[in-house]
Protein backbone atom coordinates (compact mmCIF):
# COMPACT_ATOMS: atom_id res chain seq x y z
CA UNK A 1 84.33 103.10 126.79
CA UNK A 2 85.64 100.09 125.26
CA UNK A 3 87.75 99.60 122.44
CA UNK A 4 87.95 101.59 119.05
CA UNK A 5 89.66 102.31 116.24
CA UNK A 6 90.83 105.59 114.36
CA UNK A 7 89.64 107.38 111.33
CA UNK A 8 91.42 109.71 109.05
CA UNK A 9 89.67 111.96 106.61
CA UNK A 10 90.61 115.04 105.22
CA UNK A 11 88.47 117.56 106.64
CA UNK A 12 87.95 119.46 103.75
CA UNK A 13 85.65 116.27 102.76
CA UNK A 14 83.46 116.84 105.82
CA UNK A 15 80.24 118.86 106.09
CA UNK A 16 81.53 121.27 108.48
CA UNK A 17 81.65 125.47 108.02
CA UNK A 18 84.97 126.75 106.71
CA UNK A 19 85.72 127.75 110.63
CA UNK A 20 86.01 124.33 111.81
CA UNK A 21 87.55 123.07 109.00
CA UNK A 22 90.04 125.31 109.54
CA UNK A 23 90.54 124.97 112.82
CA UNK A 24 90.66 121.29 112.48
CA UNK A 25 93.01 121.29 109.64
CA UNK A 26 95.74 123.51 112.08
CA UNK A 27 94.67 121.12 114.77
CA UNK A 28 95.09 117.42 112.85
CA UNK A 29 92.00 116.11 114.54
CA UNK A 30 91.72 112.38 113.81
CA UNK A 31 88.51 110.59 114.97
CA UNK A 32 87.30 107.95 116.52
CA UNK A 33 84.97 105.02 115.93
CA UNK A 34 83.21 101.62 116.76
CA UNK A 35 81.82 100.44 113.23
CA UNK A 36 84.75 98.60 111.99
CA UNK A 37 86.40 95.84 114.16
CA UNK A 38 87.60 97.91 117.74
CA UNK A 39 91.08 96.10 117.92
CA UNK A 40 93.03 99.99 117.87
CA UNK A 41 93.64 100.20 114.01
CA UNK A 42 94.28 102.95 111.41
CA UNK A 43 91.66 103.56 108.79
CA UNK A 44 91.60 106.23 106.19
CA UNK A 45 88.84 107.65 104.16
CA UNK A 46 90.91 108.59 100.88
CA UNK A 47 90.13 111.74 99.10
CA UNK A 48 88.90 109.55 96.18
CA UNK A 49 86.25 107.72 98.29
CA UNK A 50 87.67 104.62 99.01
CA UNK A 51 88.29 102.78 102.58
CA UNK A 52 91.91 101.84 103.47
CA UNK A 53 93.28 100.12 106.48
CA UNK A 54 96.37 99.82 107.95
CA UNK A 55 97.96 96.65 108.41
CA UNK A 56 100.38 97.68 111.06
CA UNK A 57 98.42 96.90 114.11
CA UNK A 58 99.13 98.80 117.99
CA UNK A 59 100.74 95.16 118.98
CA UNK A 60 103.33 95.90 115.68
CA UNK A 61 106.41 97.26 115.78
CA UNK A 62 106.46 100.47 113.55
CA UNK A 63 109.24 101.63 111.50
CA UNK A 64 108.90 103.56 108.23
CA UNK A 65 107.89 100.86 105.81
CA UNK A 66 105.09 99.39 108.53
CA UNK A 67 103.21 102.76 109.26
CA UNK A 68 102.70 103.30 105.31
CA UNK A 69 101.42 99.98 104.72
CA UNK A 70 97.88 99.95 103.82
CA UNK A 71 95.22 98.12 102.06
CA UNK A 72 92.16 99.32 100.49
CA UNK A 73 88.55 97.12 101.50
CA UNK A 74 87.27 97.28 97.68
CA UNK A 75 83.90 96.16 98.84
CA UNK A 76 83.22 97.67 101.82
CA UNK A 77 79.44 98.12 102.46
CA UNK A 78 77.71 99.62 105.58
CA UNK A 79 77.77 102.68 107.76
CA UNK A 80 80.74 103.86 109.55
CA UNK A 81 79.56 106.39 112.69
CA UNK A 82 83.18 108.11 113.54
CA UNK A 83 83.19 111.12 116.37
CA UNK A 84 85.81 113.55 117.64
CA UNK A 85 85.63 116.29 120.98
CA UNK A 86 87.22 119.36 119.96
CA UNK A 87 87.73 122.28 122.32
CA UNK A 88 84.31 120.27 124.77
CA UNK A 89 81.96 120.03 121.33
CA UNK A 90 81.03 116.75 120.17
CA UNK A 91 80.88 116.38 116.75
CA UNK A 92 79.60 112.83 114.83
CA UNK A 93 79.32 112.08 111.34
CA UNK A 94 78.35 108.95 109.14
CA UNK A 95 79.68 107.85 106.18
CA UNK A 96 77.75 105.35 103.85
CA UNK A 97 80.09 102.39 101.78
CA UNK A 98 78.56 100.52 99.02
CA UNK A 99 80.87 98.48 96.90
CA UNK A 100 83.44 99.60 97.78
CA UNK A 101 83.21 103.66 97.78
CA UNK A 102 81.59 106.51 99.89
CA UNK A 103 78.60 107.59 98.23
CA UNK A 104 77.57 109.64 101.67
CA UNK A 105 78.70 111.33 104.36
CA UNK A 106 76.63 113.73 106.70
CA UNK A 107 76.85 115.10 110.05
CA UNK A 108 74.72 113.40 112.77
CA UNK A 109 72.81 115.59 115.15
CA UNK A 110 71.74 113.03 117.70
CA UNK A 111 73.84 110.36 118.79
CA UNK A 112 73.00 107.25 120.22
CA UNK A 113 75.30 104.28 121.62
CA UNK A 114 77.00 103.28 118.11
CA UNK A 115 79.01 99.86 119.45
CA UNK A 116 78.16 97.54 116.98
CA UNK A 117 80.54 96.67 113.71
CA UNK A 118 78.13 98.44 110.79
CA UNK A 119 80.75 98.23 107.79
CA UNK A 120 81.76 94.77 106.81
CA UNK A 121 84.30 93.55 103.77
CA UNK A 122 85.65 90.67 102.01
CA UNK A 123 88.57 91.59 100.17
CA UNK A 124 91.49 93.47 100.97
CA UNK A 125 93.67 94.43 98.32
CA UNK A 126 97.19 95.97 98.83
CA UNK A 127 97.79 100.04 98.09
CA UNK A 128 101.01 101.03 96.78
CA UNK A 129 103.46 102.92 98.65
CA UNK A 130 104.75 105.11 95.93
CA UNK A 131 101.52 107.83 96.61
């Protein structure tokens, strides 16, 4: 298994039928995924198409102000495989980053062993609490 990290996206972004997205949305499925940098970290895919992390690691202590603090990866660039079980069906999808902002996202049909970081960054700028 190894380690991973976890993906939010709002489903409604995902190319799913209005069933599962349904069912997922009632549910609050998060995913999974080994593309980033595995140490058990929050990242979000925001409904504007950019990449944010959490800087409150699982080692942290979290209290209000740590679990909403965030920064957005304004050049992220690579492929980000993320996966979920729901009710025994896998489901996988990739996402595409280039500069910064999604500019794909599809399901994947046939998965292979994904364990290698595919999404890399340089900057990390800090996202304002007041959303």
């Amino acid at each position: 298994m190894g380690m991973y990290d976890t993906l939010r996206i709002n489903v409604a972004q995902l190319p799913v039928s209005e069933e599962v997205r349904q069912q997922w949305q009632a549910a609050g499925v998060d995913f999974q995924t080994k593309s980033l940098e595995k140490i058990l970290i929050t990242y979000t895919i925001t409904e504007d198409g950019f990449l944010e992390k959490s800087t409150a690691g699982w080692l942290t202590h979290f209290d209000d102000a740590t679990a909403k603090s965030r920064v957005r990866l304004v050049d992220a660039h690579g492929l980000i495989y993320f996966y979920t079980y729901v009710e025994d069906r896998y489901y996988e999808f990739k996402a595409r980053f280039r500069e910064g902002r999604l500019t794909d996202l599809t399901q994947v049909e046939n998965s292979t062993d994904r364990s290698e970081r595919l999404c890399v960054w340089e900057s990390e700028v800090p996202v304002s609490n007041d959303n």
